[in-house]
Protein backbone atom coordinates (compact mmCIF):
# COMPACT_ATOMS: atom_id res chain seq x y z
CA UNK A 1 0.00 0.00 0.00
CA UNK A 2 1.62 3.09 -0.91
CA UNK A 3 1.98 5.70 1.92
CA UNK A 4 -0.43 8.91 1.78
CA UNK A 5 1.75 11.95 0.91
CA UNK A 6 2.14 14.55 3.62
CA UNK A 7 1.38 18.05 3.53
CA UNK A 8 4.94 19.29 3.97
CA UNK A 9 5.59 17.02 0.75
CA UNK A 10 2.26 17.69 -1.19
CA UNK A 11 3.19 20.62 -4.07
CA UNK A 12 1.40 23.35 -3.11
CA UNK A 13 -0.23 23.27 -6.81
CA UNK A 14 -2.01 20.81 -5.45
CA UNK A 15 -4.28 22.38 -3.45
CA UNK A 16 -3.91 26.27 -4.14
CA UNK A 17 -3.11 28.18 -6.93
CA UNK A 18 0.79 28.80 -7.81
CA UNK A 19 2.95 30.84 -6.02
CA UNK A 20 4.50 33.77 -7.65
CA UNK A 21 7.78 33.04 -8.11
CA UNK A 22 9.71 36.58 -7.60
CA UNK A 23 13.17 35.93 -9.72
CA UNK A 24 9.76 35.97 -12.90
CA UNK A 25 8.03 38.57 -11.76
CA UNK A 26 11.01 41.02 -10.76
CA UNK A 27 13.97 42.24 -12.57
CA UNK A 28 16.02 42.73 -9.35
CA UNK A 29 15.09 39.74 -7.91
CA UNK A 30 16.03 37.74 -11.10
CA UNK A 31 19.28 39.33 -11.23
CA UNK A 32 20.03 39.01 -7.43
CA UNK A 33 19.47 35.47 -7.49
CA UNK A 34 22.71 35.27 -9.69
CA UNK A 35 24.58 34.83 -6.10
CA UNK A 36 22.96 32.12 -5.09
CA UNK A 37 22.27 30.21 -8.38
CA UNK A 38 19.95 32.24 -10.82
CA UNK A 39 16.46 32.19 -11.11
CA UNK A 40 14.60 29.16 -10.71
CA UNK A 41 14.48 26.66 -13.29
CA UNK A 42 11.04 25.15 -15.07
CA UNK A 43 11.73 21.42 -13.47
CA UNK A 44 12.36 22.53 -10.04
CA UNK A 45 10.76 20.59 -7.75
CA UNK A 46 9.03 23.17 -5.19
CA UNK A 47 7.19 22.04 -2.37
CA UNK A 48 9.24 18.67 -1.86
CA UNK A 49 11.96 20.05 0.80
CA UNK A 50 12.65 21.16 4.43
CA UNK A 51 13.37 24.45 2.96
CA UNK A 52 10.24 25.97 3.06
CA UNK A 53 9.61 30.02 2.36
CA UNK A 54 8.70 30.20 5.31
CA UNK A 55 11.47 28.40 7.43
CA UNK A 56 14.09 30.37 4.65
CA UNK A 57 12.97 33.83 5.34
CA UNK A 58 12.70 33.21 8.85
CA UNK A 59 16.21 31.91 9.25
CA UNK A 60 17.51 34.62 6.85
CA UNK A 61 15.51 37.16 8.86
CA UNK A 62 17.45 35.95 12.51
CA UNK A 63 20.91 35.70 10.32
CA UNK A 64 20.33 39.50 10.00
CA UNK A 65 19.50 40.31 13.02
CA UNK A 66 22.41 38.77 14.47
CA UNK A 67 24.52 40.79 11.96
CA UNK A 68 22.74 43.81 13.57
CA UNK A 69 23.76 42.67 16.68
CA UNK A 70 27.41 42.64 15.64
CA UNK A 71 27.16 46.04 14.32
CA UNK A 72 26.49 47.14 18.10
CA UNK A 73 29.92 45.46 19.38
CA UNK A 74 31.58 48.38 19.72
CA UNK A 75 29.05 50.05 22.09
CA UNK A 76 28.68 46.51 24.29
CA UNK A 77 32.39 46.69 24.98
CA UNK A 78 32.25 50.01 26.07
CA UNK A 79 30.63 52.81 23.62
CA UNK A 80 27.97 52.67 25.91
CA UNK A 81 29.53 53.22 29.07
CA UNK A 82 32.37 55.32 28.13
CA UNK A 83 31.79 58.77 26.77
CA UNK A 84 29.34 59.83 24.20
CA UNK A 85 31.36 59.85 21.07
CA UNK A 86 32.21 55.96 20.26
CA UNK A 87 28.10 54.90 20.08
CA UNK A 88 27.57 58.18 17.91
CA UNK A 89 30.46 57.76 15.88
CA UNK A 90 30.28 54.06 15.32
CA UNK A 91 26.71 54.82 14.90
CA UNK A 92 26.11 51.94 17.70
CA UNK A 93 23.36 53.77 20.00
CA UNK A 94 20.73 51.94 21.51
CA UNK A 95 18.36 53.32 24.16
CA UNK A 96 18.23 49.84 25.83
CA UNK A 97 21.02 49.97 28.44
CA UNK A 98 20.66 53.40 29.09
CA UNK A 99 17.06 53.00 30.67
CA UNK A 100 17.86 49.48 32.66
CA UNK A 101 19.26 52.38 35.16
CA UNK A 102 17.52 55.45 33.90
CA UNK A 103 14.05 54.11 34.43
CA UNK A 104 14.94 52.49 38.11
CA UNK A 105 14.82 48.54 36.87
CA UNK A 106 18.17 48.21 38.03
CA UNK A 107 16.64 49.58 41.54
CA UNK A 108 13.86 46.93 41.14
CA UNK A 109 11.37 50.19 40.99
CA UNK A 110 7.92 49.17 39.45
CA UNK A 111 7.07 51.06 36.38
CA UNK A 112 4.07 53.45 35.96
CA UNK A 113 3.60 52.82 40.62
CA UNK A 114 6.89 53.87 41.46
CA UNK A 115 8.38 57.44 41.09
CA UNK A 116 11.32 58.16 38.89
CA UNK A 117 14.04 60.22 40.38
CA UNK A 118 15.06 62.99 37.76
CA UNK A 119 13.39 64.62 35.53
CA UNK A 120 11.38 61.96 34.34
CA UNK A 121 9.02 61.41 36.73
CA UNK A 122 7.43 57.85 35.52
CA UNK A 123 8.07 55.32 32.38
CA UNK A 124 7.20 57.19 29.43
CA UNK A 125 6.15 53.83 27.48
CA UNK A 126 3.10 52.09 26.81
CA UNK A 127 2.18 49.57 29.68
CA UNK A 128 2.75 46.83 27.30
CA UNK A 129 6.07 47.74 26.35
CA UNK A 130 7.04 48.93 30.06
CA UNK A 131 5.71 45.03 30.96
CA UNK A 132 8.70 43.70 27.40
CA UNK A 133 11.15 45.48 29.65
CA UNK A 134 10.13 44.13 33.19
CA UNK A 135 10.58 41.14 32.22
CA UNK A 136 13.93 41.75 30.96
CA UNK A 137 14.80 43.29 34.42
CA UNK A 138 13.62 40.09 36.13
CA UNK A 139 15.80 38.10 33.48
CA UNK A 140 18.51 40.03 34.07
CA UNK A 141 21.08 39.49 36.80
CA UNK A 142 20.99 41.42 39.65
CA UNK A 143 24.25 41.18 40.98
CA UNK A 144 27.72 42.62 39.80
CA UNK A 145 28.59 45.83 38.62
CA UNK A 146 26.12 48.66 37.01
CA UNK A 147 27.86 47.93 33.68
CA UNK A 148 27.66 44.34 33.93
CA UNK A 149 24.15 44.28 34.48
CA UNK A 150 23.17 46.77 31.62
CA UNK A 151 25.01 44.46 29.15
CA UNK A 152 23.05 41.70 30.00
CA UNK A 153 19.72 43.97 30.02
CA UNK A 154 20.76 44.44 26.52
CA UNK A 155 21.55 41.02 25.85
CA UNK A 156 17.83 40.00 27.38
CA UNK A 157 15.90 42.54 25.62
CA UNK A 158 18.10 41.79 22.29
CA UNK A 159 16.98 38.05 22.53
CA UNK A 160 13.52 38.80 22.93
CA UNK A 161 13.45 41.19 20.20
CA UNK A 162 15.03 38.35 18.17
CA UNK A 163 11.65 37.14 18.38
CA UNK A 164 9.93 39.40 17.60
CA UNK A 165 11.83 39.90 14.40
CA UNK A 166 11.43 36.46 13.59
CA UNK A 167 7.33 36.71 13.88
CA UNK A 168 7.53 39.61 11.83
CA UNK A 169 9.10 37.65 8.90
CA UNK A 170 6.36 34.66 9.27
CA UNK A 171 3.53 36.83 9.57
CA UNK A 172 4.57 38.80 6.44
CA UNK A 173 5.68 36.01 4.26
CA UNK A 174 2.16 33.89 5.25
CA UNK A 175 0.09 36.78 4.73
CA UNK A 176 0.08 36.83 0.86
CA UNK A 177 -0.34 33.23 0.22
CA UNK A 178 1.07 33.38 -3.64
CA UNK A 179 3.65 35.73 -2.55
CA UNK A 180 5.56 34.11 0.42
CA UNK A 181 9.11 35.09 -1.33
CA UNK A 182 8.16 38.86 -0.56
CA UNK A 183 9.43 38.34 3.34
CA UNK A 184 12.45 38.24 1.96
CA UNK A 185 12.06 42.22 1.76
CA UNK A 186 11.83 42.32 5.61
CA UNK A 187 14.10 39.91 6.01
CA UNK A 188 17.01 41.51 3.84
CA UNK A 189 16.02 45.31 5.00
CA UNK A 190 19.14 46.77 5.93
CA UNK A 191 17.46 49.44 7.95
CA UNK A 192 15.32 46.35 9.94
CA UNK A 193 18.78 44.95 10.93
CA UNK A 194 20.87 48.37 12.01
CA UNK A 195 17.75 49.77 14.19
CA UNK A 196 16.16 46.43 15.51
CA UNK A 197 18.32 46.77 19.08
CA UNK A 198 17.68 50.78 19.49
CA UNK A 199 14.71 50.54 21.29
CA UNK A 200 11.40 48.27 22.06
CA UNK A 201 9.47 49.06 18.96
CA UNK A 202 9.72 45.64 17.35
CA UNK A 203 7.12 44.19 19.86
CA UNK A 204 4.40 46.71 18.03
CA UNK A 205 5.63 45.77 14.70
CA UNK A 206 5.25 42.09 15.38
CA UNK A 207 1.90 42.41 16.86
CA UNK A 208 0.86 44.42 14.01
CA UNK A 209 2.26 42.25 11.73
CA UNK A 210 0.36 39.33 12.75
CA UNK A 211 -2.97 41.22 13.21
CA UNK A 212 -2.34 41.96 9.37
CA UNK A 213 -2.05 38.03 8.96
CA UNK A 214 -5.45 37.39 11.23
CA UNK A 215 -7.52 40.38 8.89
CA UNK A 216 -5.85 38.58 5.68
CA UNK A 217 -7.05 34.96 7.06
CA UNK A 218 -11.34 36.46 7.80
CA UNK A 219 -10.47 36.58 11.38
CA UNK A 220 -11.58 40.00 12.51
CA UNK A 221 -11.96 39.50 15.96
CA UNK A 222 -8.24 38.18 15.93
CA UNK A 223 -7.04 41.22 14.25
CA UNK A 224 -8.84 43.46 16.86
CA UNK A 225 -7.18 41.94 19.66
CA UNK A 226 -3.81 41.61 18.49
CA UNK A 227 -4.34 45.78 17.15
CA UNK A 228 -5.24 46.55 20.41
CA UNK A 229 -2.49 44.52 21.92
CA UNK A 230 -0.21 46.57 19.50
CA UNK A 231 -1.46 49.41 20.61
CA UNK A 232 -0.92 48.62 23.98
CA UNK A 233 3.07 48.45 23.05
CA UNK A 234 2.92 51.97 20.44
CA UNK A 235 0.58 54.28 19.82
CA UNK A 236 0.68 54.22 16.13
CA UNK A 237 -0.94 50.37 15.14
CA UNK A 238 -4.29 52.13 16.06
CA UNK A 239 -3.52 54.35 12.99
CA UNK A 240 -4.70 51.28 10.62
CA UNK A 241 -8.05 50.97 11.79
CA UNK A 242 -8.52 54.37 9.82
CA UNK A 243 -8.24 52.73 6.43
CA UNK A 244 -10.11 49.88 7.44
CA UNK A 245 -12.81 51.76 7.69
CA UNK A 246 -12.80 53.16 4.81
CA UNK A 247 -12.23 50.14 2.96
CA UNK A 248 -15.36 48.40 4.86
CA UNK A 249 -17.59 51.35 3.71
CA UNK A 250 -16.59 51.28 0.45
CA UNK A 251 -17.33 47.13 0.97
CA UNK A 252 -20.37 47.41 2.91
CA UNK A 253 -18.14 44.89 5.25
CA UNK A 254 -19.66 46.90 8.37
CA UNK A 255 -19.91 43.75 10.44
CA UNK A 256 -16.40 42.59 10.24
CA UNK A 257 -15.31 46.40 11.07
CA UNK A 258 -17.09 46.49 14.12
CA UNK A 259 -15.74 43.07 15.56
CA UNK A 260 -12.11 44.34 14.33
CA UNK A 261 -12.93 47.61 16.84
CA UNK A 262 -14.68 45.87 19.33
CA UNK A 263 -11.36 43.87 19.92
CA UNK A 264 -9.25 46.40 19.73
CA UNK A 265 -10.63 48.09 22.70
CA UNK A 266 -11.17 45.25 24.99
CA UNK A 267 -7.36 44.61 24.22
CA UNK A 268 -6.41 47.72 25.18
CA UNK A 269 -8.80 48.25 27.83
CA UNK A 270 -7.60 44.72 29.62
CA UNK A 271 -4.22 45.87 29.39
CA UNK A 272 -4.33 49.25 29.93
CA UNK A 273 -6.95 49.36 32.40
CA UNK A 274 -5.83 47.81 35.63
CA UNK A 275 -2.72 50.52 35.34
CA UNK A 276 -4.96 53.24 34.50
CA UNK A 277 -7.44 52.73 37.43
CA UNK A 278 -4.52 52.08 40.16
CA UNK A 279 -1.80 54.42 38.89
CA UNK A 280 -3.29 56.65 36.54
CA UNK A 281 -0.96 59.24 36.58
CA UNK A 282 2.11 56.56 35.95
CA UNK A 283 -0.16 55.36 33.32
CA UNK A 284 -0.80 58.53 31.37
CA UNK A 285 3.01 59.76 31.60
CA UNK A 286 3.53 58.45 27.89
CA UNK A 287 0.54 60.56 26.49
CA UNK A 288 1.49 63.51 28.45
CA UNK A 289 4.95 62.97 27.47
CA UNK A 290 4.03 62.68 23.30
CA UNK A 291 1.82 66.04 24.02
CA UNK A 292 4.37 68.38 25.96
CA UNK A 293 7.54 66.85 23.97
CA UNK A 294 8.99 69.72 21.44
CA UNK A 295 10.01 69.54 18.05
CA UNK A 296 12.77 66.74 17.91
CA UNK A 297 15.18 64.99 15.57
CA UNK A 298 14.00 63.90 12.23
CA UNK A 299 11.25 65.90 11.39
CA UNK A 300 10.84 68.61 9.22
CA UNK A 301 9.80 70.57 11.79
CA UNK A 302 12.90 70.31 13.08
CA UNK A 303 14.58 72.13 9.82
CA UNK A 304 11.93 74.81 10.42
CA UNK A 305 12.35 75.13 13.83
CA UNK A 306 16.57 75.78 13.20
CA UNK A 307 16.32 77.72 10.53
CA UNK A 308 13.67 80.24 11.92
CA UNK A 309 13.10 82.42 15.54
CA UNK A 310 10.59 81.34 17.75
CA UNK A 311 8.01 80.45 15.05
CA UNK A 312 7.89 76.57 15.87
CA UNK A 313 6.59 76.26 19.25
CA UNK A 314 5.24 72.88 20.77
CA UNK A 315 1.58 73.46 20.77
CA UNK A 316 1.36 74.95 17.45
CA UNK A 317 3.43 71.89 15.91
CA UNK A 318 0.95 69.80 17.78
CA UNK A 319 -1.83 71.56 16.17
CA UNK A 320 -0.31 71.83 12.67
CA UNK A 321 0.48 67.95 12.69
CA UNK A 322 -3.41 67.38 13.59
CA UNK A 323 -4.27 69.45 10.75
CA UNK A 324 -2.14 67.53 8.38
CA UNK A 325 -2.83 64.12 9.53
CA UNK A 326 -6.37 64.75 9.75
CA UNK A 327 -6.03 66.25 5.79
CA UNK A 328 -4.28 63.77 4.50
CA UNK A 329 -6.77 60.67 6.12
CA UNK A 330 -9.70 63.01 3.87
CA UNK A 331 -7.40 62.59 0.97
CA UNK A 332 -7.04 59.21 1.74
CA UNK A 333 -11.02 58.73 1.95
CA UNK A 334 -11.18 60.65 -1.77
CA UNK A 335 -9.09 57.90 -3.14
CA UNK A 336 -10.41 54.77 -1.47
CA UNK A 337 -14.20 55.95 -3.10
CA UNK A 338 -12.85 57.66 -6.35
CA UNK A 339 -10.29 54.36 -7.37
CA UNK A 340 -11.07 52.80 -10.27
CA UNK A 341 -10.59 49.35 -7.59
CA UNK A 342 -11.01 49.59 -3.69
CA UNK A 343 -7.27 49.84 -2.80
CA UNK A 344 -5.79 47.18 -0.73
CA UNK A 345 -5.43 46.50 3.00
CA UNK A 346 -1.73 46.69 3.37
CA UNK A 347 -1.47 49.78 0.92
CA UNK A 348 -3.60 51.89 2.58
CA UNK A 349 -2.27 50.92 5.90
CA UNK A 350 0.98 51.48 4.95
CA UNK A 351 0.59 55.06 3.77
CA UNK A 352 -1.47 56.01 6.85
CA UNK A 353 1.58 54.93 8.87
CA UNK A 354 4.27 57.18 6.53
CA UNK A 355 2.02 60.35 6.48
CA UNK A 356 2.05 59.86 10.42
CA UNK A 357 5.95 59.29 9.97
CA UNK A 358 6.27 62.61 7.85
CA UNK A 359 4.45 64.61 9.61
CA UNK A 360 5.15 64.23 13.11
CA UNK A 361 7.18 66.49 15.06
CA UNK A 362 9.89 63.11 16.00
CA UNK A 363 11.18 60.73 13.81
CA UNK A 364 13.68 58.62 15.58
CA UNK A 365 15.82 56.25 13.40
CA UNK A 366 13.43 53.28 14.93
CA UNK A 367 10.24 54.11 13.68
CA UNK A 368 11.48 52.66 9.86
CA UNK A 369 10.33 49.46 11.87
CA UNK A 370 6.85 50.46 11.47
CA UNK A 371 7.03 50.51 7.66
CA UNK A 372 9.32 47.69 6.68
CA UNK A 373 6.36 44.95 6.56
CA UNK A 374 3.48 47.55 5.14
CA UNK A 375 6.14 48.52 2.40
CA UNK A 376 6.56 44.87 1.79
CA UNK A 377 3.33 44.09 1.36
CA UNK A 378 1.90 47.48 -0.42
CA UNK A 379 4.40 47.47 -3.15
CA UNK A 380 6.76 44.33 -3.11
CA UNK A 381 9.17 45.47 -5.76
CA UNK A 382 13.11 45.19 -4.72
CA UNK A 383 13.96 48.25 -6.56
CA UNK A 384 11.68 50.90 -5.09
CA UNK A 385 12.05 49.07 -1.63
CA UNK A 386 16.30 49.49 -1.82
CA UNK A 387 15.84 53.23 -3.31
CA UNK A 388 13.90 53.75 0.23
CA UNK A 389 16.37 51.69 2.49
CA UNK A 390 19.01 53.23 1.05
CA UNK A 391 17.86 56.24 1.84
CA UNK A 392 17.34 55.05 5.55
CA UNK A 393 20.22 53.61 5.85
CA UNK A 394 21.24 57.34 4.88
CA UNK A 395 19.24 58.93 7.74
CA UNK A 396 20.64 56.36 10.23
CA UNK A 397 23.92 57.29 9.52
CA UNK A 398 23.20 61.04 9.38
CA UNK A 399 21.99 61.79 12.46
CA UNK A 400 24.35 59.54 14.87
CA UNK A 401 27.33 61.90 12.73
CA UNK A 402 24.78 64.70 13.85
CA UNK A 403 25.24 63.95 17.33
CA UNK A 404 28.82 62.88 17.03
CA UNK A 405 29.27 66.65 15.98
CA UNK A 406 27.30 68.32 19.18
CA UNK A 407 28.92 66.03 21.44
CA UNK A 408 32.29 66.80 19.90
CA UNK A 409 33.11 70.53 21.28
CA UNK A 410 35.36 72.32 19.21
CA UNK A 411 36.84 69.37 17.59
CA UNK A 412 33.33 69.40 15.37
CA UNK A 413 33.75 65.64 14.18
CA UNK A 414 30.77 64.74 12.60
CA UNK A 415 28.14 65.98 10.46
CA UNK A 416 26.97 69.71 10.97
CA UNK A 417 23.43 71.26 11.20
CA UNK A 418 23.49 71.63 7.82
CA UNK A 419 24.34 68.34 6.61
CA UNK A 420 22.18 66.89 9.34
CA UNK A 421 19.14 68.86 7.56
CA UNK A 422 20.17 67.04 4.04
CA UNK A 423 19.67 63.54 6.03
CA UNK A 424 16.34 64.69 7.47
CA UNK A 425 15.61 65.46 3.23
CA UNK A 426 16.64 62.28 2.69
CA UNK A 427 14.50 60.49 4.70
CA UNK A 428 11.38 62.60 3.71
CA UNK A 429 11.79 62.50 0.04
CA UNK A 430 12.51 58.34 0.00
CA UNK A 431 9.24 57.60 2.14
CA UNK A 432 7.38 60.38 0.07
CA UNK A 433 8.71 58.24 -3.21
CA UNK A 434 7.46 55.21 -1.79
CA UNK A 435 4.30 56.86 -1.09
CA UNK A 436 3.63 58.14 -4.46
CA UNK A 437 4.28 54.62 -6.26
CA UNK A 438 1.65 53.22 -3.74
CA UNK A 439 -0.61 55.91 -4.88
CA UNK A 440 -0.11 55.32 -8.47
CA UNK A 441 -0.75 51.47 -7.74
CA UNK A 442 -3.85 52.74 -6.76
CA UNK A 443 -4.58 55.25 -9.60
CA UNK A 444 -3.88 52.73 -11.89
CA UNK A 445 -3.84 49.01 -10.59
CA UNK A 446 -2.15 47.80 -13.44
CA UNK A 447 0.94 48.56 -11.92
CA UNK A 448 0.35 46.93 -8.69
CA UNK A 449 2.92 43.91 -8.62
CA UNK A 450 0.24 41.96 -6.21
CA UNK A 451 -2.56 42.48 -8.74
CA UNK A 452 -0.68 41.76 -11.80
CA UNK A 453 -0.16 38.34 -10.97
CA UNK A 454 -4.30 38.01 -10.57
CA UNK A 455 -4.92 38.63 -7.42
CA UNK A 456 -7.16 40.98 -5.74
CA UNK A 457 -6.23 42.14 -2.34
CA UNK A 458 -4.60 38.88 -0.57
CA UNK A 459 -4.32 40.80 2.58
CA UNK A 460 -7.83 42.38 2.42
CA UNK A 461 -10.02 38.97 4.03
CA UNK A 462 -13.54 39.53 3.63
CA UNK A 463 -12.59 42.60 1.26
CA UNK A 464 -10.59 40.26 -0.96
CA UNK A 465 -12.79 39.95 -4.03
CA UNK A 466 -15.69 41.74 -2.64
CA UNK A 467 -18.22 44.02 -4.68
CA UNK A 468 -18.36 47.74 -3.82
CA UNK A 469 -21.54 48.91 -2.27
CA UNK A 470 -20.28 53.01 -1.77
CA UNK A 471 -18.47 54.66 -4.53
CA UNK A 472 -17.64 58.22 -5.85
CA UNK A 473 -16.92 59.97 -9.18
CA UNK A 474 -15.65 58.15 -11.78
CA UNK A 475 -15.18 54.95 -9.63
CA UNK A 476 -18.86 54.10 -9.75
CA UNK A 477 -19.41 53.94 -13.84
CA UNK A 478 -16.37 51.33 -14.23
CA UNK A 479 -17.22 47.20 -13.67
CA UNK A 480 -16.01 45.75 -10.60
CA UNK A 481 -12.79 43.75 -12.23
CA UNK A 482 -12.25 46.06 -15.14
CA UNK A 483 -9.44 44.78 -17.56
CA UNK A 484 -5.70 46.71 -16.83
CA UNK A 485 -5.46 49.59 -18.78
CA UNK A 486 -2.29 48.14 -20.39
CA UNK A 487 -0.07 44.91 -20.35
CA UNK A 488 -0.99 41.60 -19.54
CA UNK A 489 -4.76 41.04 -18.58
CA UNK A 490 -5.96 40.09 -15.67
CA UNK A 491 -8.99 38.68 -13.83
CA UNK A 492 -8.16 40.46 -10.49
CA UNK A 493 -9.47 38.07 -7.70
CA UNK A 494 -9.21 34.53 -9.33
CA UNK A 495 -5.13 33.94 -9.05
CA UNK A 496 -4.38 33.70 -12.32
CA UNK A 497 -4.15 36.56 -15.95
CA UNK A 498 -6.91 36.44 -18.13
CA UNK A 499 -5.20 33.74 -20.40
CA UNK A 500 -4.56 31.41 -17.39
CA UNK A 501 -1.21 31.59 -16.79
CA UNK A 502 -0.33 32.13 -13.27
């Protein structure tokens, strides 16, 4: 009797259409896979080995963090303990260590109950993410010297983030089921891997990453409790429940909207709320904090506020960022109802998260965490995802030479003001790129990479496929799955073109 074929040996053909294979599809791809091989052949066997996608981007995804981890030697042996310049200059920073003592773990104080000598009076996290880094300080040794024990506060927290990267990778490659190859663009981000270790934000990026994976699997309640658990860690996952909306009303999906929301709160609310009842003002010291904090590194506002006399003050930069955010989600709203096809999920979510970026009055090097797996999934191209990174990469180098320079005194060795303004530039103009080709996906959804290869919206669940109930201008005289306006055709929604070729 001949034994039944697993599913880890079953070709995936089998039972679902075929995956897109990315060295086809994309010119950079093809020609990067000259290092390891070429392009894949047309008698490869896929499906039949240990090497999965999945198990390959996540091991890929750890081999770069632990490269990232490398780059901070110089800081763990001493850049961090020893002067300012080394972690500026060998651009090796990471808040991590600094706070084991700065936020009284290394005192065993209890964050958000306990008062902070100093200036800052209580943790100015998210209870979530002041919990990630309690339980580092209770994994972390509390005997030897100060130094010692920061290291291995580092070491803890670096571990756990590890994790955290590695979720990130799964969640992204499983969300698109045809496209699992397209981790590989979080996985290889050279920005993921230098700013992973700088702070706690990867905890929020993994919860939002696999939120994304519950909405893309018709699992709304899912998605609302890991968005409000992600939310719990950083304030800006909530940001995505903006789109959704609009996608849902432009669906008519109302139920699954309101079980996405109604999760979200009662995640927050059971995380948030025992803190907030018993220690309220601990508890509110992080939205005080993002209120009364001035114009800071990264931001344009920043330019504005060096380059000008008491014109930039904090609580007309707050208002001004409301303003824009709040015109920029109505712009957003105009093209979700006026597309010729409802945008998808992940590209609307990722350019809600990148106007927030631009136009906040902080952008520390960090926060590129919170776009790597939207950009991935919004528009997986390799070429306009490097042109961004490198201009990340850019930034990250830019302002750690920026701070070299104003800790320097009159030696000046670094990068100036001036030069520091051109990173800032940098930054702006390679998100703001990446926004506009997510836009002109949009515009014209011909040139989205994810519908191309006859798909609809992969990440979208109940909105993959679905009919439009609420639409505006020209939007609402076009068919539902109108044919590309040039190239290949394609039935958007059914996995394969028009002339059934995957």
């Amino acid at each position: 009797m001949c034994p039944m074929p697993s599913a880890e040996t079953t070709q995936s053909s089998a039972h679902e259409p075929e995956p897109v294979r990315p060295t086809e599809a994309d010119e950079v791809a093809r020609n990067g896979s000259e290092l390891i091989g070429g392009p894949l052949g047309r008698h490869a066997l896929l499906g039949t080995s240990w090497w999965s996608p999945v198990r390959v981007v996540a091991l890929v995804a750890i081999g770069m963090f632990v490269l990232g981890l490398v780059q901070k030697a110089p800081c763990y042996n001493g850049g961090w303990f020893h002067g300012a310049g080394v972690q500026y200059t060998h651009a090796c920073y990471s808040d991590i260590p600094h706070l084991y003592n700065g936020r009284g773990f290394a005192a065993g104080l209890v964050p958000y109950f306990d008062r902070l000598p100093g200036d800052m009076e209580y943790l100015e996290y998210p209870v979530l993410t002041g919990l990630f880094m309690e339980v580092a300080a209770w994994l972390t040794p509390g005997s030897g010297s100060i130094q010692y024990q920061e290291q291995w506060y580092w070491m803890v927290n670096a571990g756990m983030l590890m994790v955290c990267a590695a979720v990130i990778a799964v969640c992204v490659t499983r969300t698109h089921a045809r496209r699992p190859w397209d981790g590989l663009l979080v996985a290889l981000a050279p920005a993921f891997a230098l700013t992973a270790t700088i702070n706690w934000d990867l905890l929020a990026v993994a919860l939002t990453a696999a939120a994304m994976l519950m909405w893309s699997r018709g699992r709304a309640l899912a998605f609302g409790v890991l968005l409000g658990l992600a939310t719990a860690a950083k304030f800006y996952p909530f940001l995505l429940l903006g789109p959704l909306f609009l996608l849902c009303w432009r669906a008519g999906k109302w139920r699954a909207f309101g079980t996405a929301l109604l999760g979200t709160v009662a995640a927050w609310l059971l995380v948030n709320g025992p803190v907030m009842l018993f220690a309220f003002e601990g508890w509110s010291k992080f939205y005080r904090f993002s209120q009364e904090r001035g114009v800071d590194f990264g931001s344009f506002w920043l330019i504005l506020a060096q380059n000008t006399s008491g014109l930039i003050t904090t609580e007309r930069v707050n208002t001004l960022t409301a303003v824009l955010l709040v015109a920029c989600f109505v712009g957003m709203a105009a093209l979700t109802f006026m597309a010729p096809r409802r945008p998808r999920f992940a590209q609307l979510a990722f350019l809600i998260v990148a106007v927030f970026i631009l136009t906040n009055k902080v952008y520390s090097p960090q926060y590129v965490l919170w776009l790597v797996p939207l950009a991935a999934l919004a528009r997986p191209r390799w070429r306009d995802f490097l042109i961004w990174q490198a201009c990340e990469v850019m930034y990250f180098l830019g302002i750690w030479m920026y701070l070299a320079y104003t800790t320097s005194g009159d030696a000046h060795k670094g990068l100036p003001t001036d030069g520091y303004h051109w990173a800032i530039g940098v930054h702006l103009v390679g998100t703001a790129y990446l926004c506009a080709v997510v836009v002109r996906d949009i515009l014209t959804p011909d040139q989205d990479a994810v519908r191309r290869s006859g798909d609809d919206d992969p990440s979208g669940g109940v909105l993959d496929g679905a009919e439009d109930v609420f639409v505006l201008g020209r939007a609402a005289d076009r068919p539902q799955y109108p044919d590309p306006f040039h190239g290949t055709p394609v039935d958007w929604g059914s996995g394969k073109a028009a002339d059934g070729s995957p």
